[in-house]
N, C-alpha and C. Protein backbone atom coordinates (compact mmCIF):
# COMPACT_ATOMS: atom_id res chain seq x y z
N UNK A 1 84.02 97.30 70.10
CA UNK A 1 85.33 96.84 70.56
C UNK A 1 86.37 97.90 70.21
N UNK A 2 87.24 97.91 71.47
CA UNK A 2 88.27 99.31 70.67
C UNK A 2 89.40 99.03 69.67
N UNK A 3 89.44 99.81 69.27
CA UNK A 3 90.71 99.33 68.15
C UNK A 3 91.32 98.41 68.56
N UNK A 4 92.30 98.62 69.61
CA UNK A 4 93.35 97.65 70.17
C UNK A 4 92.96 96.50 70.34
N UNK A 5 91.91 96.15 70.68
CA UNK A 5 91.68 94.68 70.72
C UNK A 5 91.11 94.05 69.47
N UNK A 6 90.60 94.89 68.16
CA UNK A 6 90.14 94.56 66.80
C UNK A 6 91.61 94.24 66.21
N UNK A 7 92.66 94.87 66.71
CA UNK A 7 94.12 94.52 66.33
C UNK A 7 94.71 93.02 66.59
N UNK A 8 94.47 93.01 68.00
CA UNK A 8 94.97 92.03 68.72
C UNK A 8 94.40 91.05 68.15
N UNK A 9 92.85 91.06 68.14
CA UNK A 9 92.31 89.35 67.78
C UNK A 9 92.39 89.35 66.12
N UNK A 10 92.86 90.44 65.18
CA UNK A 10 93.21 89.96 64.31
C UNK A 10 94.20 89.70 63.73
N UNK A 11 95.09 89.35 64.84
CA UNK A 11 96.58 88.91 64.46
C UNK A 11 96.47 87.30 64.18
N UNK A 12 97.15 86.91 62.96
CA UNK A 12 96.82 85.86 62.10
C UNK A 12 98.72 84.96 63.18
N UNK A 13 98.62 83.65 62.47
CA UNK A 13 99.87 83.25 63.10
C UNK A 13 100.76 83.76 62.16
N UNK A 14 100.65 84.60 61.63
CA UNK A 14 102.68 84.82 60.28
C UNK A 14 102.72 85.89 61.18
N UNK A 15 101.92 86.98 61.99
CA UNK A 15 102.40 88.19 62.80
C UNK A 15 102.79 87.42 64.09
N UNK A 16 101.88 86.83 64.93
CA UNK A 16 101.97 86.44 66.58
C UNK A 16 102.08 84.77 66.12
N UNK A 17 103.32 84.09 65.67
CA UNK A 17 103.28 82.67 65.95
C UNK A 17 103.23 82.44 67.08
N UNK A 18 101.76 81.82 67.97
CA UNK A 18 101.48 81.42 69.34
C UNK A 18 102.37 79.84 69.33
N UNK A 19 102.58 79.39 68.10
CA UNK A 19 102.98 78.29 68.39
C UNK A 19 104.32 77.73 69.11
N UNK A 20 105.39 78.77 68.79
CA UNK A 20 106.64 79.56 69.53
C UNK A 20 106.33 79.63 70.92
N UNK A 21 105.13 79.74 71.50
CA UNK A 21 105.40 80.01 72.67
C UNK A 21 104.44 79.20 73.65
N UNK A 22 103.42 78.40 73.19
CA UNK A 22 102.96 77.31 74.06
C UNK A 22 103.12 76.73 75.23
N UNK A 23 102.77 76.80 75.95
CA UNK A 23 103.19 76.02 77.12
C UNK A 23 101.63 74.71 78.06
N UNK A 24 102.08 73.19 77.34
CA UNK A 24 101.12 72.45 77.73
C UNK A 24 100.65 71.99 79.20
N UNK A 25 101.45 73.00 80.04
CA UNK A 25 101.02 72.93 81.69
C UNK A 25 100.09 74.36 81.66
N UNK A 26 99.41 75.26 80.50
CA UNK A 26 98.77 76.03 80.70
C UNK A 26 97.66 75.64 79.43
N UNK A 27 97.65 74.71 78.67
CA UNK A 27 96.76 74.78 77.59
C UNK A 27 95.53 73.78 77.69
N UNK A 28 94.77 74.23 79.32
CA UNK A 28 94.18 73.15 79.19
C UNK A 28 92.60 73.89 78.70
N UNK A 29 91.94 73.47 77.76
CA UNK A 29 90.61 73.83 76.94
C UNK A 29 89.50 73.72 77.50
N UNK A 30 89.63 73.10 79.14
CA UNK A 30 88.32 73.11 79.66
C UNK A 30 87.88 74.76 79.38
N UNK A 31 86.21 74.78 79.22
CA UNK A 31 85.45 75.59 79.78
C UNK A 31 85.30 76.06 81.24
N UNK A 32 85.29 77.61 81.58
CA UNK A 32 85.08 78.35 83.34
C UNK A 32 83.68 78.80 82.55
N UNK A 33 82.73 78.88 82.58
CA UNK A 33 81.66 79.91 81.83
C UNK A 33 80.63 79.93 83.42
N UNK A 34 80.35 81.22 84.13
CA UNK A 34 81.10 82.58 83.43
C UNK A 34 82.51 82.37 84.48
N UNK A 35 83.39 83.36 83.68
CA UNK A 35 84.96 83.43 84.38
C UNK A 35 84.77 84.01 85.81
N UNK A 36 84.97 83.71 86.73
CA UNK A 36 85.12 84.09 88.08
C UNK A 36 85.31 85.41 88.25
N UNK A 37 86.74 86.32 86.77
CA UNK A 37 86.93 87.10 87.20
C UNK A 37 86.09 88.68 86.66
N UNK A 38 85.06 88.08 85.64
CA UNK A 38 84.15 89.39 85.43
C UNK A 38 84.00 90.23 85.87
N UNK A 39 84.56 91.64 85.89
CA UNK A 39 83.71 92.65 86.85
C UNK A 39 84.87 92.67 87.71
N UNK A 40 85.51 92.25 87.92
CA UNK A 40 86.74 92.34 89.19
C UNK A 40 87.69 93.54 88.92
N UNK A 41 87.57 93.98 87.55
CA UNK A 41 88.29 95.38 87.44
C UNK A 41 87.55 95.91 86.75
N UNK A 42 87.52 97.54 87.36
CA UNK A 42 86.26 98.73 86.87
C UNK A 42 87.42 100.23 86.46
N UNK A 43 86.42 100.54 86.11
CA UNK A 43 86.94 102.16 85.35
C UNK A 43 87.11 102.96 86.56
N UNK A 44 86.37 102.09 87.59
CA UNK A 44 86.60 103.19 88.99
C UNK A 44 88.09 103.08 89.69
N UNK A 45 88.14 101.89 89.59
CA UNK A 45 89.37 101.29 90.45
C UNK A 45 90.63 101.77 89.29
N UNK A 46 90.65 101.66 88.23
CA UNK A 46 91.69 102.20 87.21
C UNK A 46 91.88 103.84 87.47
N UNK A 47 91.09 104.50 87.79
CA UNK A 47 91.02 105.98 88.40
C UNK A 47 91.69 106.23 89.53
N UNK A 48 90.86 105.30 90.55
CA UNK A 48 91.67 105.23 91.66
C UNK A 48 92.92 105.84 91.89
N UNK A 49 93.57 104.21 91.06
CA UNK A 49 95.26 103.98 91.30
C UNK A 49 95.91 104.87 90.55
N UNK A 50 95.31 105.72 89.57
CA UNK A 50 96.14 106.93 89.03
C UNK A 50 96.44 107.99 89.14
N UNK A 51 94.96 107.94 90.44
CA UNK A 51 95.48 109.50 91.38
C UNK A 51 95.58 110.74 90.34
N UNK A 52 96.20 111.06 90.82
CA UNK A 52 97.29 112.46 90.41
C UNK A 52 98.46 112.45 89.63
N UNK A 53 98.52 111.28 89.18
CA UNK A 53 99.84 110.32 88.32
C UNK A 53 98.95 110.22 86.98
N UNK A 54 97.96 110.22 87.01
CA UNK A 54 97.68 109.97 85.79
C UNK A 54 96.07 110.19 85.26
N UNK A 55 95.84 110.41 83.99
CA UNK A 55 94.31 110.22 83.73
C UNK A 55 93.55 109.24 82.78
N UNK A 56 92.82 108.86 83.11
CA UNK A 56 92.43 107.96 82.18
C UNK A 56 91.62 108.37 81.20
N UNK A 57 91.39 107.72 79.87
CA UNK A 57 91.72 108.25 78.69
C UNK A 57 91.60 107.33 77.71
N UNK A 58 90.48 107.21 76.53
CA UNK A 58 90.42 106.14 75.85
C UNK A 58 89.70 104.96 76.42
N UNK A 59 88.84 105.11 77.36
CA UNK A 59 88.30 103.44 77.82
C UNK A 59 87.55 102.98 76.50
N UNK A 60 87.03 101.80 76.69
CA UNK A 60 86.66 101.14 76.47
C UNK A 60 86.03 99.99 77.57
N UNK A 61 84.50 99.99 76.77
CA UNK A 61 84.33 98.66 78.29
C UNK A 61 84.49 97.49 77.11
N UNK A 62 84.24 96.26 77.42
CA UNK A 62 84.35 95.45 76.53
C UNK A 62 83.09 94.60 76.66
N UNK A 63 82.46 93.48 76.31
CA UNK A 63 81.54 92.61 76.93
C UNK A 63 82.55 91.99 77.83
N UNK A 64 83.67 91.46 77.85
CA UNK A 64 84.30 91.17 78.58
C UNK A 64 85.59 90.96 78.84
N UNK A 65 85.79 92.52 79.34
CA UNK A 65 86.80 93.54 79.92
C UNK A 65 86.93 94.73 79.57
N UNK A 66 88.26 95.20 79.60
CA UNK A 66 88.03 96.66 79.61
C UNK A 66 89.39 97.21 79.28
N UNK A 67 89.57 98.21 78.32
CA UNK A 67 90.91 99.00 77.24
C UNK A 67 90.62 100.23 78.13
N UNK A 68 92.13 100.52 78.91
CA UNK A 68 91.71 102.00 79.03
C UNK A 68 93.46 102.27 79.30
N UNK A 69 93.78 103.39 78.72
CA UNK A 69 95.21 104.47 78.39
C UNK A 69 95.12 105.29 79.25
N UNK A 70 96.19 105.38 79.82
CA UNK A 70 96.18 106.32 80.92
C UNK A 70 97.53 107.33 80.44
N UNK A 71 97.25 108.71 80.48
CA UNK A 71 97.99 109.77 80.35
C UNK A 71 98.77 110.22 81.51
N UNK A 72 100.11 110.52 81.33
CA UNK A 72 100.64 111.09 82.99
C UNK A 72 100.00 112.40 82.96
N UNK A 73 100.13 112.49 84.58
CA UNK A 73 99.76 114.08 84.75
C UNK A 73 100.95 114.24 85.64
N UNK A 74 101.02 116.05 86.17
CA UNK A 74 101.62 116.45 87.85
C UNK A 74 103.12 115.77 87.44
N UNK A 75 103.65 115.78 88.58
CA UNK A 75 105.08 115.27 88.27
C UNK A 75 105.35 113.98 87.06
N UNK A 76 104.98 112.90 87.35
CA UNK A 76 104.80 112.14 86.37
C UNK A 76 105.13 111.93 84.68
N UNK A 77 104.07 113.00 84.78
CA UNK A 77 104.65 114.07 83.47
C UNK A 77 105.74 114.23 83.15
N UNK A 78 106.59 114.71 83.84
CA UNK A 78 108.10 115.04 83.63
C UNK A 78 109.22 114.42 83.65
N UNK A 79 108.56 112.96 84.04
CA UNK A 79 109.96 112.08 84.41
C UNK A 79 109.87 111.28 83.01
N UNK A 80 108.16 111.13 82.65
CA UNK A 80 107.94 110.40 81.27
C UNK A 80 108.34 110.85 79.79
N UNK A 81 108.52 110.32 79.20
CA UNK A 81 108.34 110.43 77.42
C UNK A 81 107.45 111.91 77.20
N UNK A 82 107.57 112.26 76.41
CA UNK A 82 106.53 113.40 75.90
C UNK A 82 105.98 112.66 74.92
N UNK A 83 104.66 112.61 75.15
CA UNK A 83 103.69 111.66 74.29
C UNK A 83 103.32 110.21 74.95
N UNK A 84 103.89 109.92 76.13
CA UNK A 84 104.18 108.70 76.71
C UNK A 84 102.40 108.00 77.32
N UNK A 85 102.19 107.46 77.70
CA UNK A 85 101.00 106.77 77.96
C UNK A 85 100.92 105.21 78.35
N UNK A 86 100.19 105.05 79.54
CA UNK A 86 100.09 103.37 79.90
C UNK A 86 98.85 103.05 78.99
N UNK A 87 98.83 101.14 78.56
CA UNK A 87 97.75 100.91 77.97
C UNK A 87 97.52 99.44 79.19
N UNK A 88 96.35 99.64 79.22
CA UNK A 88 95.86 98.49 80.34
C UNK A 88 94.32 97.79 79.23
N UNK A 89 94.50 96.26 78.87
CA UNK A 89 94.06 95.68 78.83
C UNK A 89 93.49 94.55 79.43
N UNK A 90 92.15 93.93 80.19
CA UNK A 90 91.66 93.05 80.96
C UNK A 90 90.76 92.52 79.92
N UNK A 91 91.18 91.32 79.15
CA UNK A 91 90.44 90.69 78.90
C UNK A 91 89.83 88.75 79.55
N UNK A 92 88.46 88.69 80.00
CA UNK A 92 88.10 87.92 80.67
C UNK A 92 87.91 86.25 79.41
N UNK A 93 88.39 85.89 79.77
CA UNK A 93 88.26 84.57 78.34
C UNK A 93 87.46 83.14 78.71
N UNK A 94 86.91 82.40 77.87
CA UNK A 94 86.04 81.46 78.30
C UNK A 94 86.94 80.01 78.74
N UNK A 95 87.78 79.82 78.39
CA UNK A 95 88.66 78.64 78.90
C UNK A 95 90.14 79.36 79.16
N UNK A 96 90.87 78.75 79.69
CA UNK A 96 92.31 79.14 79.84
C UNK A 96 92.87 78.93 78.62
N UNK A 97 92.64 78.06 77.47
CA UNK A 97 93.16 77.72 76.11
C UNK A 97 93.06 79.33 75.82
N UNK A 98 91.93 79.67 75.79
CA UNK A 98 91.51 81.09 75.12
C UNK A 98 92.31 82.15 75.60
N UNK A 99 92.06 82.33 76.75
CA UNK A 99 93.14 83.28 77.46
C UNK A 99 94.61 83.21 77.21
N UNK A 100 94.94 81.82 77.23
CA UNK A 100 96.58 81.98 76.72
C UNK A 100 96.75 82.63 75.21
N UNK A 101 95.81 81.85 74.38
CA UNK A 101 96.07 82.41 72.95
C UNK A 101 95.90 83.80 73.07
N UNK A 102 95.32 84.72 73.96
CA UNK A 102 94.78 85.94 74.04
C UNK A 102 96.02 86.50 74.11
N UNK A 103 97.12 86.07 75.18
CA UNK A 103 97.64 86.28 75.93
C UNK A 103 99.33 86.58 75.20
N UNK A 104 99.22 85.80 74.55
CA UNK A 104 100.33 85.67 73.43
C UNK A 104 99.84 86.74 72.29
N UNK A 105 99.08 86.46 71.95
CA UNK A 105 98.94 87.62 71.04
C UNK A 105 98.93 89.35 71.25
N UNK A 106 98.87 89.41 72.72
CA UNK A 106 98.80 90.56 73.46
C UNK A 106 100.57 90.83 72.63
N UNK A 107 101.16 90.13 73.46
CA UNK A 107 102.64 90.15 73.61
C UNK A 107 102.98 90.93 72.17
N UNK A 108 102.67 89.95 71.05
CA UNK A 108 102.82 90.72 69.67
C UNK A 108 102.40 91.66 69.40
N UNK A 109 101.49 92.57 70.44
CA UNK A 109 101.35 94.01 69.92
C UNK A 109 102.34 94.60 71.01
N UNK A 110 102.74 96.03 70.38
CA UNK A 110 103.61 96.82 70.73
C UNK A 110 103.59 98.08 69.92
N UNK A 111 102.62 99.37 70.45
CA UNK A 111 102.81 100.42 69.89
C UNK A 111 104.03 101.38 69.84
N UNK A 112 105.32 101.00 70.40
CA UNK A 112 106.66 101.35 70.27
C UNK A 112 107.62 100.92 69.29
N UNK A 113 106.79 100.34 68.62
CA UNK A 113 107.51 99.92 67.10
C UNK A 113 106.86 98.40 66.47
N UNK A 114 106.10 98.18 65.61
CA UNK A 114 104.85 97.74 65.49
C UNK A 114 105.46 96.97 64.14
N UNK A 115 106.97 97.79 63.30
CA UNK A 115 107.60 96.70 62.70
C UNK A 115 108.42 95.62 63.15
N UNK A 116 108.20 94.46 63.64
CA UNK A 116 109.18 93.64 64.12
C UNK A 116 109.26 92.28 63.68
N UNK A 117 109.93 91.34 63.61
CA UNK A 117 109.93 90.22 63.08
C UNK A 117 109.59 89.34 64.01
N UNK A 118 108.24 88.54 64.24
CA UNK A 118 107.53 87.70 64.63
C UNK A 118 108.41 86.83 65.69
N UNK A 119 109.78 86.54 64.58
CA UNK A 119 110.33 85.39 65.31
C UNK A 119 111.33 86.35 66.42
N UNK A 120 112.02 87.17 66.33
CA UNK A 120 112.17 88.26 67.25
C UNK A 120 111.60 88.56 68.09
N UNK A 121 110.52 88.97 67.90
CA UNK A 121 109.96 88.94 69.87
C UNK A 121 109.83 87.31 70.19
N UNK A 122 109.17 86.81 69.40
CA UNK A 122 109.26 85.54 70.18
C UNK A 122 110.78 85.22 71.08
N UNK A 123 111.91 85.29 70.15
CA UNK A 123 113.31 85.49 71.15
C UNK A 123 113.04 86.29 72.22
N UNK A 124 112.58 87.28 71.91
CA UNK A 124 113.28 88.59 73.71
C UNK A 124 112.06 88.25 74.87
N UNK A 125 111.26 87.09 74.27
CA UNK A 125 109.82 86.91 75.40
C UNK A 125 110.54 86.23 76.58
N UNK A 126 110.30 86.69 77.60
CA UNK A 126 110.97 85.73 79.28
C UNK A 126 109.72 85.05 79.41
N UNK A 127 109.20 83.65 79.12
CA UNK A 127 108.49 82.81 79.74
C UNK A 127 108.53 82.62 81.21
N UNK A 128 107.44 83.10 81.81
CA UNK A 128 107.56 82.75 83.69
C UNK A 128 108.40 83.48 84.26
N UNK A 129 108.31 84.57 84.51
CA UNK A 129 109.95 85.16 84.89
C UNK A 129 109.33 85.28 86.42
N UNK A 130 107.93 85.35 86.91
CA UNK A 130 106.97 84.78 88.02
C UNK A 130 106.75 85.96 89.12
N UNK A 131 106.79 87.10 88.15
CA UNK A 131 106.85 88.71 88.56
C UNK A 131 105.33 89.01 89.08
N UNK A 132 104.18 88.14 88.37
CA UNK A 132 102.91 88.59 88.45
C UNK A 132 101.97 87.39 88.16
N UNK A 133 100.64 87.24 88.38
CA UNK A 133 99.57 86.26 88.40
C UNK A 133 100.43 84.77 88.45
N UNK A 134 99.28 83.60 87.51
CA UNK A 134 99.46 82.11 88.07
C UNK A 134 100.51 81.65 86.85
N UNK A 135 100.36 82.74 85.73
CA UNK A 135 101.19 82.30 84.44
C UNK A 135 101.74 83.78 83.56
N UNK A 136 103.28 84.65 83.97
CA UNK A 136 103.35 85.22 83.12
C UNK A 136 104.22 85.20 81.89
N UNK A 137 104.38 86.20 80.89
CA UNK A 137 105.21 86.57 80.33
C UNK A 137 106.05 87.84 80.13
N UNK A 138 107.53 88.03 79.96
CA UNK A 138 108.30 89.56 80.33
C UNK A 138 108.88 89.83 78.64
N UNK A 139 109.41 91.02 79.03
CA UNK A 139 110.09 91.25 77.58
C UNK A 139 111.69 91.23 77.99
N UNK A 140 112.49 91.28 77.54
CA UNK A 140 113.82 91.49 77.32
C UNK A 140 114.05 93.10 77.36
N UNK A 141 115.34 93.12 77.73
CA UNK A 141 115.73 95.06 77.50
C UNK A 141 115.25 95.65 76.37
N UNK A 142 114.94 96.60 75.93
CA UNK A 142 114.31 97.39 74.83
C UNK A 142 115.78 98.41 74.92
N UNK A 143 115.80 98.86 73.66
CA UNK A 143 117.03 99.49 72.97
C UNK A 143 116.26 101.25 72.86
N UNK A 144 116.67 102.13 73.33
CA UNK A 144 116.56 103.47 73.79
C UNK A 144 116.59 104.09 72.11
N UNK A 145 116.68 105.73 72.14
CA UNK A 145 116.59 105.95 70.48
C UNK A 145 117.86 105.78 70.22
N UNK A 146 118.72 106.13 71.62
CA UNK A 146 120.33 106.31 71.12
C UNK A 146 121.12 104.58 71.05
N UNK A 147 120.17 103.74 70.66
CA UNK A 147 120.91 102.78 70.55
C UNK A 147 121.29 102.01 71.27
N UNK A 148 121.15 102.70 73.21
CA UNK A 148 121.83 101.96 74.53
C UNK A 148 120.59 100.99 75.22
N UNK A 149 120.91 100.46 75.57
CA UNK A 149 119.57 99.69 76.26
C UNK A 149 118.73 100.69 77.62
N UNK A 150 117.59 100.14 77.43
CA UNK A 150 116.92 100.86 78.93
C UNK A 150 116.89 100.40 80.05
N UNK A 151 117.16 101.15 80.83
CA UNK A 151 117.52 100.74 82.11
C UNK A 151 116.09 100.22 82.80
N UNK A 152 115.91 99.01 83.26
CA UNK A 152 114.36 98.73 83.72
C UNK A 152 113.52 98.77 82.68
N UNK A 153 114.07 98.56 81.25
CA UNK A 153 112.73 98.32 80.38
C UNK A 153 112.17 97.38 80.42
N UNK A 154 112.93 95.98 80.91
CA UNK A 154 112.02 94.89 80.84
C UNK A 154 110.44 95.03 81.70
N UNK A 155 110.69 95.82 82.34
CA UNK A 155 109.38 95.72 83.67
C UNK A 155 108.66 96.73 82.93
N UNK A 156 108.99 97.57 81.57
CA UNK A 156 107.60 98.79 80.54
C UNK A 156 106.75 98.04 80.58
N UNK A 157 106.28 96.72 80.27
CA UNK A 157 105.40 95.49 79.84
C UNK A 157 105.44 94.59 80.53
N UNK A 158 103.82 94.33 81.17
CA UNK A 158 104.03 93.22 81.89
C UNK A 158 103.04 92.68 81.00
N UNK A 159 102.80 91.13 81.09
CA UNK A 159 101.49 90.31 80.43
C UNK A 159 101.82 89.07 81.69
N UNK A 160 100.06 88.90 81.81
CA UNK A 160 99.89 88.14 82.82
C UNK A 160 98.57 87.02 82.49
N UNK A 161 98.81 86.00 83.09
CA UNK A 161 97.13 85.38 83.52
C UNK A 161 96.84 85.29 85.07
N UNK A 162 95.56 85.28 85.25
CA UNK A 162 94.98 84.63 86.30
C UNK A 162 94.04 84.10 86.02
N UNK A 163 94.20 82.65 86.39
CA UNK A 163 93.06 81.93 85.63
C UNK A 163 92.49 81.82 84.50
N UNK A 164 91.19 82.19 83.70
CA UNK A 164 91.25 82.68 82.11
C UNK A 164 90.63 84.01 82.29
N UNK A 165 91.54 84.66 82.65
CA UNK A 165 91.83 86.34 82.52
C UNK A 165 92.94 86.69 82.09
N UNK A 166 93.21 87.69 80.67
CA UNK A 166 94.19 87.79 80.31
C UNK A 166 94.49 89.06 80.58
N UNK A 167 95.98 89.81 80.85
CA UNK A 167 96.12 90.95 81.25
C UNK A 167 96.94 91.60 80.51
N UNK A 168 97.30 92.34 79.99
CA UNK A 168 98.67 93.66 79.59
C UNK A 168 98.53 94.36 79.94
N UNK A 169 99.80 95.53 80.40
CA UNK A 169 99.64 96.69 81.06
C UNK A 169 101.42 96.89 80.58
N UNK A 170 101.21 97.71 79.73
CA UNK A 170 102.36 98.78 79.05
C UNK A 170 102.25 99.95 79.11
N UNK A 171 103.41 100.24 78.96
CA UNK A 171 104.23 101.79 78.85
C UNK A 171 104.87 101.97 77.83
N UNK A 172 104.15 103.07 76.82
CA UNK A 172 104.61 103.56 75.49
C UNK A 172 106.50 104.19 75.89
N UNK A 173 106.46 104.92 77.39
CA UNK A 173 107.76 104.96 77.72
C UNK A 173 108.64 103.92 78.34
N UNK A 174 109.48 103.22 77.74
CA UNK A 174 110.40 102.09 78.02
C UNK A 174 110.99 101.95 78.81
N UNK A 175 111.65 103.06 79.66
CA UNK A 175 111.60 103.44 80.67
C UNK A 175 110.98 103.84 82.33
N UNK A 176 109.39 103.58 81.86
CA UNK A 176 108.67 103.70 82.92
C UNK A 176 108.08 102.10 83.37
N UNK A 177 108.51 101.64 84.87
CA UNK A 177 108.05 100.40 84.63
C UNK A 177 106.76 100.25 85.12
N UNK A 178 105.33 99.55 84.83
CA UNK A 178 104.43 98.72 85.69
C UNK A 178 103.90 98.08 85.81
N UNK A 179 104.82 97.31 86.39
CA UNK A 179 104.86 96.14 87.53
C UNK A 179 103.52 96.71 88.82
N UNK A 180 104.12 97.64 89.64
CA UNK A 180 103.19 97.71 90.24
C UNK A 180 101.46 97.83 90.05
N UNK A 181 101.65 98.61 88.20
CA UNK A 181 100.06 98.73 88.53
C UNK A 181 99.54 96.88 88.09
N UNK A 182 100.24 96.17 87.42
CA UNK A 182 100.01 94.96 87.22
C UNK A 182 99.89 94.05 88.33
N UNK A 183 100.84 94.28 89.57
CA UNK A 183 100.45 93.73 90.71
C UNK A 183 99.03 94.21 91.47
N UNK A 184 98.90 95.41 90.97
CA UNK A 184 97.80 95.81 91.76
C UNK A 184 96.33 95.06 91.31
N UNK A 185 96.41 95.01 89.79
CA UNK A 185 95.02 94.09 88.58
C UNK A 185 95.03 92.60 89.38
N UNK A 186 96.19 92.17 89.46
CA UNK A 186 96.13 90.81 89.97
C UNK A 186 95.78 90.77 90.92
N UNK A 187 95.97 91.96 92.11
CA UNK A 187 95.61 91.55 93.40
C UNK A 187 94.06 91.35 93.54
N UNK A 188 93.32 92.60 92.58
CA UNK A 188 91.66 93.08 92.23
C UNK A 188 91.54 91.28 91.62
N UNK A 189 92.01 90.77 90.81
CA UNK A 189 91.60 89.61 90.47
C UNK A 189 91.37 88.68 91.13
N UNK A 190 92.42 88.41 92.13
CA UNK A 190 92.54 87.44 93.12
C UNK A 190 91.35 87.82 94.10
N UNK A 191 91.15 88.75 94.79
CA UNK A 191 89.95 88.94 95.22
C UNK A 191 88.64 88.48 94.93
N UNK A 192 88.69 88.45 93.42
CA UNK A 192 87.30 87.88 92.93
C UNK A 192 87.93 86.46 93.28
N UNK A 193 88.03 85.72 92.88
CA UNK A 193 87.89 84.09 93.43
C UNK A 193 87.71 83.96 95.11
N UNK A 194 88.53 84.65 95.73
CA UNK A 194 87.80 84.61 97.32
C UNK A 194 86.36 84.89 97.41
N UNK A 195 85.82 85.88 96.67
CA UNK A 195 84.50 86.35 96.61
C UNK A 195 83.72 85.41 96.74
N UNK A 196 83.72 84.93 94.82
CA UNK A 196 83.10 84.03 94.55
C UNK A 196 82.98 82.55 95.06
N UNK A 197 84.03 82.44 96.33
CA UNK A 197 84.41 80.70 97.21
C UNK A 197 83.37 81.25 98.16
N UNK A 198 83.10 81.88 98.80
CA UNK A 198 82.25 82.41 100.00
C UNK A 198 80.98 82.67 99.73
């Protein structure tokens, strides 16, 4: 398992209080076994969409899903952070209970400043802001080095579900938003349930 997710699932509730952020029109504990959306996103298709924008870097497969950082390249490069990097997490979960808790705890990581007070992000979290999949969550503006807010930081971080698939897809630069590549995971997701109806 790669680091990032040995992080994530060992966030206790005094770091990620999930309880702050619950929502009982998503906590339902039935069992999907197996999740519909297994396999619906590959190391190929993450290549793909990065083109010439980017390289991928750091995968990880998971038993079920997949960690992979993507580096800018080519222009990209230049508009980003120096040091800057997307992190794309797909993790596939056995009930939607699971996935939400996944899902929330995603939220509490943040390699752009990793000291923060629990109950603080819980404040700057946008519940449903309905940017991406069947259930998401957004961040609030992020504060630049000089103190000013970023313009379009809320869209650095998206976190999403579809179904019990949990998603993140950040930008170490606060400034860079994607949304799009998050619309793009959801769309690969949504596909698998048509698949699997036919």
């Amino acid at each position: 398992m790669p680091p990032l997710c040995e992080e994530v699932m060992a966030y206790d509730s005094s770091r990620a209080p999930v309880e702050l952020l619950k929502h009982d029109e998503v906590m339902n504990g039935e069992l999907v076994i197996p999740n519909a959306h297994e396999g619906g996103i590959t190391l190929d298709m993450v290549k793909k969409w990065g083109g010439r924008s980017f390289r991928v870097e750091g995968v990880g497969h998971l038993r079920n899903g997949m960690h992979a950082v993507l580096t800018p390249s080519g222009s990209i490069a230049k508009t980003m952070e120096q040091g800057a990097c997307v992190e794309i997490l797909v993790a596939h979960a056995r009930s939607r209970k699971e996935a939400m808790e996944l899902l929330l705890k995603l939220r509490f990581y943040d390699p752009r400043n990793t000291e923060r007070d629990p109950k603080d992000v819980a404040a700057s979290t946008v519940i449903k802001p309905g940017k991406v999949g069947d259930f998401d969550l957004g961040c609030g503006p992020v504060l630049g080095p000089d103190g000013a807010l970023v313009k379009g930081s809320e869209q650095s971080a998206v976190y999403f579900l579809r179904g019990n698939t949990a998603v993140m897809v950040l930008s170490i630069d606060p400034g860079y938003s994607v949304l799009g590549m998050a619309r793009k995971l959801d769309a690969a997701l949504l596909s698998c349930i048509g698949a699997s109806a036919s």
